[in-house]
C-alpha atoms as a PDB file:
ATOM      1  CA  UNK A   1     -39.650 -45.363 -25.324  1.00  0.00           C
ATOM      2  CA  UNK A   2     -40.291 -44.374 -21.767  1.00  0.00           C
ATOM      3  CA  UNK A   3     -42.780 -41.516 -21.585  1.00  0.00           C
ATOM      4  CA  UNK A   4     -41.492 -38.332 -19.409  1.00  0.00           C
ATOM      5  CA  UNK A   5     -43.459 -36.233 -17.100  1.00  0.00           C
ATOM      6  CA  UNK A   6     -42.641 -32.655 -17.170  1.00  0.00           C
ATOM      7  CA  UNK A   7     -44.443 -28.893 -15.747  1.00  0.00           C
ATOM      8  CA  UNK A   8     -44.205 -25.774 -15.822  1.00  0.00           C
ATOM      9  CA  UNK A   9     -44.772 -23.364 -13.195  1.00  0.00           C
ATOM     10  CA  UNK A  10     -44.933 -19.553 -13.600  1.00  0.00           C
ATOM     11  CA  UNK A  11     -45.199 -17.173 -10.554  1.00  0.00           C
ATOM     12  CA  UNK A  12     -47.301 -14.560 -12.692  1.00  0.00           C
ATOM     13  CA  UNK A  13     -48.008 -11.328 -11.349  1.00  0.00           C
ATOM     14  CA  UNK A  14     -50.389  -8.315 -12.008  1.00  0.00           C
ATOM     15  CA  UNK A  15     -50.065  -4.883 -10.938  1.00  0.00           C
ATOM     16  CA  UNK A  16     -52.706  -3.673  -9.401  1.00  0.00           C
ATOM     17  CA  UNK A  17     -52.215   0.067 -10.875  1.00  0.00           C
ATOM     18  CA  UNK A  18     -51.882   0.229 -15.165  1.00  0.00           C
ATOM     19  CA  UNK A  19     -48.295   1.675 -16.216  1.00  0.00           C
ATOM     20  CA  UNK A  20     -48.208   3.837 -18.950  1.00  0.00           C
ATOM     21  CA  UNK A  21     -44.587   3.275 -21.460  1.00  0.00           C
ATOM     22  CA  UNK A  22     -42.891   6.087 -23.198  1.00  0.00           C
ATOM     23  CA  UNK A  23     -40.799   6.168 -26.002  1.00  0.00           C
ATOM     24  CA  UNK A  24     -39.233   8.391 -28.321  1.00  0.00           C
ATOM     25  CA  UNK A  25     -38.261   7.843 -32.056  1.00  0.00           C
ATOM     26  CA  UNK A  26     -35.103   9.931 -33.713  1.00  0.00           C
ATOM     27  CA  UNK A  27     -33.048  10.034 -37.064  1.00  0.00           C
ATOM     28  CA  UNK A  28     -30.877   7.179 -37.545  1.00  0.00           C
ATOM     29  CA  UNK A  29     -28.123   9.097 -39.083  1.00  0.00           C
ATOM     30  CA  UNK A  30     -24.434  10.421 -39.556  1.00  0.00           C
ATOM     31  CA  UNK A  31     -23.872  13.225 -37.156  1.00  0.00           C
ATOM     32  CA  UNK A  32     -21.517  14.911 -39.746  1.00  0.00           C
ATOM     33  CA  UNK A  33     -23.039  14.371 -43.039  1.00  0.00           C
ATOM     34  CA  UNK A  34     -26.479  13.018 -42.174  1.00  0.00           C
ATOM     35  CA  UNK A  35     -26.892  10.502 -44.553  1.00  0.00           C
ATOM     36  CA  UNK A  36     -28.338   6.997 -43.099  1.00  0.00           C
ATOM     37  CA  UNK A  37     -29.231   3.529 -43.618  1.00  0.00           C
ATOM     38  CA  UNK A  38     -31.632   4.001 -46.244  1.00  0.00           C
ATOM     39  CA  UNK A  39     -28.328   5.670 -47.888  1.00  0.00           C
ATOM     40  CA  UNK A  40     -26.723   2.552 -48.217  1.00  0.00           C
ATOM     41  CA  UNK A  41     -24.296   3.748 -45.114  1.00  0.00           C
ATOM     42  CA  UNK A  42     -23.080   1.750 -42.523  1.00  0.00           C
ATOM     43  CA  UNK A  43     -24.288   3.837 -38.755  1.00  0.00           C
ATOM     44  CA  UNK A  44     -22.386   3.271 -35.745  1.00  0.00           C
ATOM     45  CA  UNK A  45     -22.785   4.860 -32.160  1.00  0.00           C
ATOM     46  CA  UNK A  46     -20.375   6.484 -29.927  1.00  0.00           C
ATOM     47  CA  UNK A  47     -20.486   7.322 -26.885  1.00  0.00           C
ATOM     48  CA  UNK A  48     -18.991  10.902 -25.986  1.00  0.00           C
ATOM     49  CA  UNK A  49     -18.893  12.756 -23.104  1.00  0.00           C
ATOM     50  CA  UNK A  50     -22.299  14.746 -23.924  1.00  0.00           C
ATOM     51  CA  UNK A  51     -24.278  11.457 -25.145  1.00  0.00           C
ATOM     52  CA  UNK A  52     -24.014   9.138 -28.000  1.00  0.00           C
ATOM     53  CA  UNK A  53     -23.480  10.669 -31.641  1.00  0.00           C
ATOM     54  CA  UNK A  54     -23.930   8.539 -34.614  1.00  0.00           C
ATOM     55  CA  UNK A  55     -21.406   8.545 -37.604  1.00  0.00           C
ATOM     56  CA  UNK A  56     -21.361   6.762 -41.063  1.00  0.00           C
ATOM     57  CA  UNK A  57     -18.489   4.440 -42.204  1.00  0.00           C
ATOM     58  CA  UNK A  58     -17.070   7.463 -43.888  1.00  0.00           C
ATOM     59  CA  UNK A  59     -17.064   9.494 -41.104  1.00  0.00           C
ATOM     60  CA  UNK A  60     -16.191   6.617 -38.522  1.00  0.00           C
ATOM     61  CA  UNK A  61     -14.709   4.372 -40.604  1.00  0.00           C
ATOM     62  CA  UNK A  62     -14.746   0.168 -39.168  1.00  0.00           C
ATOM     63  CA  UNK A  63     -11.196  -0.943 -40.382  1.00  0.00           C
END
């Protein structure tokens, strides 16, 4: 077999100032009847014109 040279270059940078990350953790459940995952429901998201609302299958059912 003929042996292959190969490399890797990476262009790493560091900033020079540390960035702080924010999240935020909410409910994963059905806007309407508030039962969830852990429910054995089925959560989807949809987008309305005030933000996203989450409904079940019952509730938004997947056909």
């Amino acid at each position: 077999m003929q042996r292959v040279r190969s490399a890797i270059m990476q262009d790493m940078q560091f900033a020079k100032k540390s960035h702080n990350l924010q999240s935020s953790v909410s409910n994963f459940e059905c806007y309407v009847c508030g039962k969830g995952i852990e429910d054995g429901k089925c959560i989807t998201a949809k987008t309305l014109p005030n933000g996203i609302v989450l409904f079940c299958d019952v509730h938004y059912p997947l056909q």
